[in-house]
C-alpha atoms as a PDB file:
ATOM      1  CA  UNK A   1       0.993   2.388  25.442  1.00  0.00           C
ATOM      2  CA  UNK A   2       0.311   3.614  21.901  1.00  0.00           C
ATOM      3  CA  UNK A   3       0.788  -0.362  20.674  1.00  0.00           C
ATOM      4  CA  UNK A   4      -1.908  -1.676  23.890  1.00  0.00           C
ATOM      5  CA  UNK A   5      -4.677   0.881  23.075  1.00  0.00           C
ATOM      6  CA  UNK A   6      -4.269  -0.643  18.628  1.00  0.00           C
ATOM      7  CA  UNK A   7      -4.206  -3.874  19.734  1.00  0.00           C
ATOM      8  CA  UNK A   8      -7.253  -3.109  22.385  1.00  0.00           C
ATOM      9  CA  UNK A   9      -9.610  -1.623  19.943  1.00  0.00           C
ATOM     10  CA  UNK A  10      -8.533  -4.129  17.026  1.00  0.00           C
ATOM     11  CA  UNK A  11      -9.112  -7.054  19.176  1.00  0.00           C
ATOM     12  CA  UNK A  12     -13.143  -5.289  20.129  1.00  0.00           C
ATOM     13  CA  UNK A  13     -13.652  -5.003  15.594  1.00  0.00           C
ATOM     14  CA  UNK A  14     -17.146  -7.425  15.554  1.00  0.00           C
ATOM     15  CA  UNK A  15     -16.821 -10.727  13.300  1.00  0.00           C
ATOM     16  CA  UNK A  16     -18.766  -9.155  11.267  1.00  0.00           C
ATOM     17  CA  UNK A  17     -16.744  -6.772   9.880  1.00  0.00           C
ATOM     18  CA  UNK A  18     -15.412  -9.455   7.801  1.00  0.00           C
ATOM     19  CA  UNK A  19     -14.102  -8.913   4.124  1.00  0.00           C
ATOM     20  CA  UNK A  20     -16.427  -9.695   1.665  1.00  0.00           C
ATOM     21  CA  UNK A  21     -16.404 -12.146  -0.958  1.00  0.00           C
ATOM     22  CA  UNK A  22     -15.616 -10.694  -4.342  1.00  0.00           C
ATOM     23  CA  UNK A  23     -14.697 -12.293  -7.602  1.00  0.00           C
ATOM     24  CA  UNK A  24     -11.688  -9.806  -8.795  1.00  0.00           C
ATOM     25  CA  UNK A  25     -11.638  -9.769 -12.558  1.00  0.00           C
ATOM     26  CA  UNK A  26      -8.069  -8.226 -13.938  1.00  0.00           C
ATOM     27  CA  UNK A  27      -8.752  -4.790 -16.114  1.00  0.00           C
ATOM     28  CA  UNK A  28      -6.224  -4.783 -19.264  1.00  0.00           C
ATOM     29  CA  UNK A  29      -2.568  -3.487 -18.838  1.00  0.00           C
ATOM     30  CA  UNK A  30      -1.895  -0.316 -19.796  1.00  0.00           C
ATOM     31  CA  UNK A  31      -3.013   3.753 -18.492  1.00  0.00           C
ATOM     32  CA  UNK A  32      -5.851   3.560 -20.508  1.00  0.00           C
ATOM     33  CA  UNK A  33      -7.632   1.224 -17.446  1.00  0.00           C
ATOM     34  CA  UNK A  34      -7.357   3.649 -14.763  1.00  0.00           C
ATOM     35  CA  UNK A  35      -9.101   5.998 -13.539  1.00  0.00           C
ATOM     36  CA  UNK A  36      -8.696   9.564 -15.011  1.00  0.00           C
ATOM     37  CA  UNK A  37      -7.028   8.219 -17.835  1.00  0.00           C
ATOM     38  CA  UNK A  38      -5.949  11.768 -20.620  1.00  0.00           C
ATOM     39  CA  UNK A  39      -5.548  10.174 -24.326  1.00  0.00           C
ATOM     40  CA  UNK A  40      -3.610  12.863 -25.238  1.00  0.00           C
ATOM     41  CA  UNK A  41      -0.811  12.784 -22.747  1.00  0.00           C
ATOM     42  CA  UNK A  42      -1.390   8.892 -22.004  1.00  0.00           C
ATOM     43  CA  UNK A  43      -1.132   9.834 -18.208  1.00  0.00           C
ATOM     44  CA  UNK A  44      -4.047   8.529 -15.685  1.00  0.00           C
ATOM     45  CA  UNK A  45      -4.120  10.904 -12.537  1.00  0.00           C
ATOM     46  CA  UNK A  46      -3.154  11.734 -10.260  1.00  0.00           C
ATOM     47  CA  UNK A  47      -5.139  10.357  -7.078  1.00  0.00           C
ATOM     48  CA  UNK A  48      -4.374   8.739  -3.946  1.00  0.00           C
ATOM     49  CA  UNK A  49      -5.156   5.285  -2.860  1.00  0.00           C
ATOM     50  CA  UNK A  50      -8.207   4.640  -0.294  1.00  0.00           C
ATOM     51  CA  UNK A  51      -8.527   1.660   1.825  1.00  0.00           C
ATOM     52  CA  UNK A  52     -12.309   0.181   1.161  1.00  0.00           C
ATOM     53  CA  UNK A  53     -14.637  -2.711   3.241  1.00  0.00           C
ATOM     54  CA  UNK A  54     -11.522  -2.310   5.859  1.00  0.00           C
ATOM     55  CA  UNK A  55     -12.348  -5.149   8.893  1.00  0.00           C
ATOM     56  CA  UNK A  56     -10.741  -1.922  11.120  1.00  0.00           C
ATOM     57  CA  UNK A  57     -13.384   0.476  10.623  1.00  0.00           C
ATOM     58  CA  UNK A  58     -11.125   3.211  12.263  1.00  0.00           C
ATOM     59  CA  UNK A  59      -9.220   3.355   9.060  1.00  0.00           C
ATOM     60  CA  UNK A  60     -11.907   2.518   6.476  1.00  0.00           C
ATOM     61  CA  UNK A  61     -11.773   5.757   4.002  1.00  0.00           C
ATOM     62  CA  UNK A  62      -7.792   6.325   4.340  1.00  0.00           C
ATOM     63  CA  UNK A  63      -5.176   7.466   1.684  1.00  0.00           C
ATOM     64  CA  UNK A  64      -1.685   6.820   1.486  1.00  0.00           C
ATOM     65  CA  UNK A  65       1.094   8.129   2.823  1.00  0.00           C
ATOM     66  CA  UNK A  66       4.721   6.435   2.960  1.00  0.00           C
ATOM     67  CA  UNK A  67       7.685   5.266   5.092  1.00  0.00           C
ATOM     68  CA  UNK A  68      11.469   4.305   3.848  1.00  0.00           C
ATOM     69  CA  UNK A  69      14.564   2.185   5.184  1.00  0.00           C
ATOM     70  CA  UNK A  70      17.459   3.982   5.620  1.00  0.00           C
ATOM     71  CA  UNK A  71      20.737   3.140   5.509  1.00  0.00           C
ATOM     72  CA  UNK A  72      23.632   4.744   6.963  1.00  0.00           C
ATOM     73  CA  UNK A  73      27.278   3.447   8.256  1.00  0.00           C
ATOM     74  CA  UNK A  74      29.088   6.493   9.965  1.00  0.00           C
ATOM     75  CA  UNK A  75      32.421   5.242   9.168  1.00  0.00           C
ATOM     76  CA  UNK A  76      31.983   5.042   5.016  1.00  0.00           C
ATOM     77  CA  UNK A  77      29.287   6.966   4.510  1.00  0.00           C
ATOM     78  CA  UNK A  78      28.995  10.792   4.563  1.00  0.00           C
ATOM     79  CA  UNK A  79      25.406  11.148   4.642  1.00  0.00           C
ATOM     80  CA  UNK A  80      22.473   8.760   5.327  1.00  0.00           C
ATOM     81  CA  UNK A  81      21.032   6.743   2.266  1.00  0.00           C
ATOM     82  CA  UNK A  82      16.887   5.796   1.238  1.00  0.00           C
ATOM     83  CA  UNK A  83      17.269   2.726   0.558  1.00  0.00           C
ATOM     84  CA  UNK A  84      14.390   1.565  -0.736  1.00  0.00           C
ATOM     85  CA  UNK A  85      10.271   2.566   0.660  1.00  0.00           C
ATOM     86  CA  UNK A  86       6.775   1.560   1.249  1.00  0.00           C
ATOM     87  CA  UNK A  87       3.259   2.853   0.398  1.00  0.00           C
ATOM     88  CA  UNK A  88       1.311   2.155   3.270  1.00  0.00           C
ATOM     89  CA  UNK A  89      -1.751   4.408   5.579  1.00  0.00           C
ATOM     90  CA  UNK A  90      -1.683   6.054   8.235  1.00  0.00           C
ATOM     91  CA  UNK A  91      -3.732   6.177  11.755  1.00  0.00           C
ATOM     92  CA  UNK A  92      -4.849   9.851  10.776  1.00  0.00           C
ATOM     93  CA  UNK A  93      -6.521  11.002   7.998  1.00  0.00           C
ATOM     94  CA  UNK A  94      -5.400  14.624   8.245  1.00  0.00           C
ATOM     95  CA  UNK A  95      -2.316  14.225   6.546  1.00  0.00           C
ATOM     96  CA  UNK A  96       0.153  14.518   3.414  1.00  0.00           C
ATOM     97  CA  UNK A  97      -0.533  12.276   1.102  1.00  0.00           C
ATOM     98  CA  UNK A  98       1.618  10.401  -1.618  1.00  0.00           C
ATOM     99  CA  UNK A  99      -0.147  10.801  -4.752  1.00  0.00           C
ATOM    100  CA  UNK A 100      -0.218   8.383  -7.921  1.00  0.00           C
ATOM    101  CA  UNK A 101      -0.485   8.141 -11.293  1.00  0.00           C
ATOM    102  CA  UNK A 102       0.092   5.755 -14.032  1.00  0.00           C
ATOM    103  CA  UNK A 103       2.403   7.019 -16.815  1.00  0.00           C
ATOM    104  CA  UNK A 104       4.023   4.720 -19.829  1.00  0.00           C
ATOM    105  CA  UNK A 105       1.704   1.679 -18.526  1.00  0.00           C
ATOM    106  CA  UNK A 106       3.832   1.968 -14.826  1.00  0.00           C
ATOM    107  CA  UNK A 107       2.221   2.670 -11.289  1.00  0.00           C
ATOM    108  CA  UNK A 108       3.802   5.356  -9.917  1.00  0.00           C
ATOM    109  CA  UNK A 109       4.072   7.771  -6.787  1.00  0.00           C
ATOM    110  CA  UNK A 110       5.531  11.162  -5.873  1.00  0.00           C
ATOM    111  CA  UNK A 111       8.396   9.879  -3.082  1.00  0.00           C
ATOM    112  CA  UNK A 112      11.050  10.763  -1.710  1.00  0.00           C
ATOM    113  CA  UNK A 113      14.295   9.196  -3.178  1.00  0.00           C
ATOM    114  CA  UNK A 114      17.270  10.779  -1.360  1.00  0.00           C
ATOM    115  CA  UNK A 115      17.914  11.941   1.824  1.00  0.00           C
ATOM    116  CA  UNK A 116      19.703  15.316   3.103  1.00  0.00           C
ATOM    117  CA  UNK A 117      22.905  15.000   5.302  1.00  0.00           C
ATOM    118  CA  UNK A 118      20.480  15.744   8.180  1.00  0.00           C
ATOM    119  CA  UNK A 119      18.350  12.487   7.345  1.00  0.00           C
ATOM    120  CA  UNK A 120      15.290  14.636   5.938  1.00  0.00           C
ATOM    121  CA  UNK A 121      13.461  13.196   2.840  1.00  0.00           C
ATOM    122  CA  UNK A 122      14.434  14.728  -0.425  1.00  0.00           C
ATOM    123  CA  UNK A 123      14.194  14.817  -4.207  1.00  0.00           C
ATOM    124  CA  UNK A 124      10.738  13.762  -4.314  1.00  0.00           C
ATOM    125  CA  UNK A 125       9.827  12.255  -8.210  1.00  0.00           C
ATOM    126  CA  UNK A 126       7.704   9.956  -9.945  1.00  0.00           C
ATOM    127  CA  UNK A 127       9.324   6.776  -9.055  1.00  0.00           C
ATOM    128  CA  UNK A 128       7.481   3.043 -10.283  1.00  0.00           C
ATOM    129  CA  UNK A 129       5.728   1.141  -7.529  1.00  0.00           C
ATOM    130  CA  UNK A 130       6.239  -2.751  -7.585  1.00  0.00           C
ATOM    131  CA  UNK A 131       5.171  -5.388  -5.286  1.00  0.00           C
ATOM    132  CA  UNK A 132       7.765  -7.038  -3.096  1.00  0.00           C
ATOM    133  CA  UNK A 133       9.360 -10.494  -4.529  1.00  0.00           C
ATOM    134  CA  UNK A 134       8.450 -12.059  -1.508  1.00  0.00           C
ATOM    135  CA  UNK A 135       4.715 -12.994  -1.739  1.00  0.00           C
ATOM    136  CA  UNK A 136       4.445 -13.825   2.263  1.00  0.00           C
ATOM    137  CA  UNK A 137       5.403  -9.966   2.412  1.00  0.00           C
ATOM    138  CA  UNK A 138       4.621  -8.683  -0.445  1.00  0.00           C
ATOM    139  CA  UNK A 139       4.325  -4.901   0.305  1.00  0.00           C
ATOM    140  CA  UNK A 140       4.026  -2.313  -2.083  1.00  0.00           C
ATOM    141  CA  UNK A 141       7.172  -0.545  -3.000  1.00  0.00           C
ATOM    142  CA  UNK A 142       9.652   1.275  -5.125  1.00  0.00           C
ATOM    143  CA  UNK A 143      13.497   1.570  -5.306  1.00  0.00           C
ATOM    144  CA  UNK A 144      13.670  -2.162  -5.578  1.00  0.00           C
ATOM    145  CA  UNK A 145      13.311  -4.973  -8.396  1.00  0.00           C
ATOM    146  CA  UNK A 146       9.856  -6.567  -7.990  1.00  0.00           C
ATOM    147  CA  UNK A 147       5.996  -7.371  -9.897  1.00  0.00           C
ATOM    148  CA  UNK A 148       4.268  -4.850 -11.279  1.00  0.00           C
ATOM    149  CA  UNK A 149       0.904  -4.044  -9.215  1.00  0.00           C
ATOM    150  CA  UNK A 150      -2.490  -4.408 -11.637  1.00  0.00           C
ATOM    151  CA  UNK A 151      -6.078  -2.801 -11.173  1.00  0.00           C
ATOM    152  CA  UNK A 152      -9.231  -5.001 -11.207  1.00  0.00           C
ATOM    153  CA  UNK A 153     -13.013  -4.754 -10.941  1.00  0.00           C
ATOM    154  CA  UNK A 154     -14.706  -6.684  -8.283  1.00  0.00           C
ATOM    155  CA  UNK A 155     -18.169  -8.692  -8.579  1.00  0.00           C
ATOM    156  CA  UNK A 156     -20.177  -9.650  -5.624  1.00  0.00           C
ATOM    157  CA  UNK A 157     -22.890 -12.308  -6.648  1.00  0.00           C
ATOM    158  CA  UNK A 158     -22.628 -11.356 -10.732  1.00  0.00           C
ATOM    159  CA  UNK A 159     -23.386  -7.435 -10.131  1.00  0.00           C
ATOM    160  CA  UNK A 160     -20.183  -4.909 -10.517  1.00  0.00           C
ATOM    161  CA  UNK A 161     -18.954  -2.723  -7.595  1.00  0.00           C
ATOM    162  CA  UNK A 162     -18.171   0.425  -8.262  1.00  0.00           C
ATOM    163  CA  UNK A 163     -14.262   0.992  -8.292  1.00  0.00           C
ATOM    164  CA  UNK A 164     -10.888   0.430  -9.439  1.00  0.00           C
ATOM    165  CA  UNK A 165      -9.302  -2.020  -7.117  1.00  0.00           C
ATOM    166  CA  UNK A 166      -5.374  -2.698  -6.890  1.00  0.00           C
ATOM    167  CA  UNK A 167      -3.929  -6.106  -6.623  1.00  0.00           C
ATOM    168  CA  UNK A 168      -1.429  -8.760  -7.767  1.00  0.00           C
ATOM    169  CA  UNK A 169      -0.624 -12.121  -7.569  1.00  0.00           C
ATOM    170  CA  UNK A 170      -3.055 -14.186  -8.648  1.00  0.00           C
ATOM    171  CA  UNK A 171      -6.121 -12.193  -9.078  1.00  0.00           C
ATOM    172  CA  UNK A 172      -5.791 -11.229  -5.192  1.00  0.00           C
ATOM    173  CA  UNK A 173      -7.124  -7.806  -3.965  1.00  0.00           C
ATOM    174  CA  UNK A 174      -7.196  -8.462  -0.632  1.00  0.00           C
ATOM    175  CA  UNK A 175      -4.359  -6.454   1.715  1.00  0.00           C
ATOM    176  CA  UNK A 176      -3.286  -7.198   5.443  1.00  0.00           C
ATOM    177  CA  UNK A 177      -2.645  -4.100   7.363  1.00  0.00           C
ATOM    178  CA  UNK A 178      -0.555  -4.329  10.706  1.00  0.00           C
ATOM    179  CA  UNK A 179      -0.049  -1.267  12.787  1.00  0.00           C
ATOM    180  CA  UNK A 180       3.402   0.223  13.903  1.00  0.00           C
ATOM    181  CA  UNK A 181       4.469   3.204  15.737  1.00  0.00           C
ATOM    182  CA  UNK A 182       6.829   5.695  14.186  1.00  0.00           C
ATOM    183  CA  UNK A 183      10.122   4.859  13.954  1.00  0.00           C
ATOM    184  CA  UNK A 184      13.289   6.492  11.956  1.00  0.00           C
ATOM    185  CA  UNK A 185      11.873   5.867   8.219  1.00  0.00           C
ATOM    186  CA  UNK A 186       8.326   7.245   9.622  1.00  0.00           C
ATOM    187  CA  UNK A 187       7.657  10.280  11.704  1.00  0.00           C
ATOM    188  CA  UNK A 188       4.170   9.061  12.348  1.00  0.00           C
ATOM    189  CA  UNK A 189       2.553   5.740  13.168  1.00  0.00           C
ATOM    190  CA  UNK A 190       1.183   3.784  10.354  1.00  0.00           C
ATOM    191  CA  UNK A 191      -0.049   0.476   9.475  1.00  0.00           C
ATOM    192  CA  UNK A 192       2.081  -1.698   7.304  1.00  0.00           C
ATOM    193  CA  UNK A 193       0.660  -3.000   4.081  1.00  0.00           C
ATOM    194  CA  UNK A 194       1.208  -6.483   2.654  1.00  0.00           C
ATOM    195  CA  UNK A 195      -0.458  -7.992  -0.482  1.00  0.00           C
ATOM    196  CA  UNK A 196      -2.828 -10.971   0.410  1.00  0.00           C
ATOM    197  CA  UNK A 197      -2.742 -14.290  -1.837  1.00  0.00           C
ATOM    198  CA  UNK A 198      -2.256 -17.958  -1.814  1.00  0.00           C
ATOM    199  CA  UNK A 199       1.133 -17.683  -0.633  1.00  0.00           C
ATOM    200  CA  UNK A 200       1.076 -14.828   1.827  1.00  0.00           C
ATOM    201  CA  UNK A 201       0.950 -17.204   4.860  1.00  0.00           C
ATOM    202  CA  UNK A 202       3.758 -16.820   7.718  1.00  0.00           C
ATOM    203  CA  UNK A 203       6.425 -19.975   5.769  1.00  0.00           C
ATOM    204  CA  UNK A 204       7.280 -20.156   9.340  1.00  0.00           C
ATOM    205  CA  UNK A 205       4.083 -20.453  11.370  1.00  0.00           C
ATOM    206  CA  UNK A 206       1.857 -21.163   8.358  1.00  0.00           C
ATOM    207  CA  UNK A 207      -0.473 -18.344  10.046  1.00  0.00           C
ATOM    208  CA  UNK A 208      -2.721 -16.289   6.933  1.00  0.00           C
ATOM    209  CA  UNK A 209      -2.384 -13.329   9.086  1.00  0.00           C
ATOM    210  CA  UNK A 210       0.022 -11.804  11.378  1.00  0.00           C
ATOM    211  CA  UNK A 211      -0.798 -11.022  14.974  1.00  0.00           C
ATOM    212  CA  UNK A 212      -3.282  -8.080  15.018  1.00  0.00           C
ATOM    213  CA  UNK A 213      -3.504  -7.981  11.443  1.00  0.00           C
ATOM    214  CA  UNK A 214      -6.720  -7.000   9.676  1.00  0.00           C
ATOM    215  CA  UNK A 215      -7.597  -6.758   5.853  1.00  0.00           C
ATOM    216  CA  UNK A 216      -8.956  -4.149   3.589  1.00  0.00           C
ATOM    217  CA  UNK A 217      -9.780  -3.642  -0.026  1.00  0.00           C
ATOM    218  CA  UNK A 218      -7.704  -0.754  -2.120  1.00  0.00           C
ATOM    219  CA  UNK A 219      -9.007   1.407  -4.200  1.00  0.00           C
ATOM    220  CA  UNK A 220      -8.210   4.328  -6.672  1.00  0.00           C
ATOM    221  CA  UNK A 221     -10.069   7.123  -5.508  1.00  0.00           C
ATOM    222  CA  UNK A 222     -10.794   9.688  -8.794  1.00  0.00           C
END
């Protein structure tokens, strides 16, 4: 039911709520370019990410939260394992959040990394955020090998926006969002968030987006 009444109200979002067209112009590597950024400890933050010009309107304004994969054999394995997790947002605002920072020129996020023998999330740290290898779903992530995530400026018609947008893969800063319901690895629904670019299509389908999928700027909100 949950799934008909998302895909219902996504399918009613007017054309145009359409992204618009930005140039994205990379900010140097390095703390120094966010947000918030203390010389003397060389730490930017901490904030949360916001979703911003979001084609689903419902969400438009959002932070972060997070979701993980879990793996567990009950044969070997004495207690369930975090494999690896997500940033992503959820379909309320009224929520934890994970916040960021960015510390020794790394994005990172206060996660869990370990799980308790009853499966509860655990040993929350600052733990580096990559984007996923695969750039048809390249999510944002962390307990995995991946690209580092970068922060740009965007332009509309030669005039600056105000904000600090995050991105990737070549100069993209456009995300695709996808709703799910809660599942093990989330105790709440949430919409899944994938990284945009030249080679984000479906290789199967050759689709841009996935069914019911809308985009959204990110931004750091200070």
């Amino acid at each position: 039911m949950k799934t008909a009444i998302f895909t219902s109200l996504l399918a009613t979002l007017p054309a145009a709520l359409a992204l618009p067209e930005v140039v994205a112009k990379p900010l140097p590597e390095g703390c120094a370019s966010y947000p918030g950024y203390n010389a003397e400890t060389g730490v930017a933050g901490p904030w949360v990410l916001k979703l911003v010009n979001s084609e689903n309107t419902a969400i438009d304004g959002f932070s972060d939260t997070s979701h993980y994969s879990i793996s567990f054999n009950p044969r070997t394995d004495r207690k369930p394992t975090l494999r690896w997790g997500f940033i992503n947002f959820p379909t309320r605002n009224d929520i934890a959040k994970n916040p960021l920072q960015c510390r020794d020129g790394k994005l990172l996020a206060w996660v869990p990394t370990d799980l308790t023998d009853a499966g509860a999330p655990t040993n929350y740290q600052w733990v580096p955020l990559v984007l996923s290898p695969y750039p048809y779903d390249a999510s944002l992530m962390y307990k995995i090998d991946g690209t580092a995530p970068r922060i740009f400026e965007h332009y509309i018609d030669g005039e600056k926006q105000p904000g600090t947008f995050l991105g990737g893969y070549d100069n993209t800063t456009a995300w695709g969002l996808k709703y799910y319901p809660a599942n093990v690895g989330s105790p709440r629904d949430y919409y899944y968030t994938r990284l945009l670019g030249p080679n984000s299509a479906d290789p199967t389908t050759g689709e841009k987006l996935n069914a019911n999928e809308t985009r959204s700027f990110i931004s750091i909100a200070a």
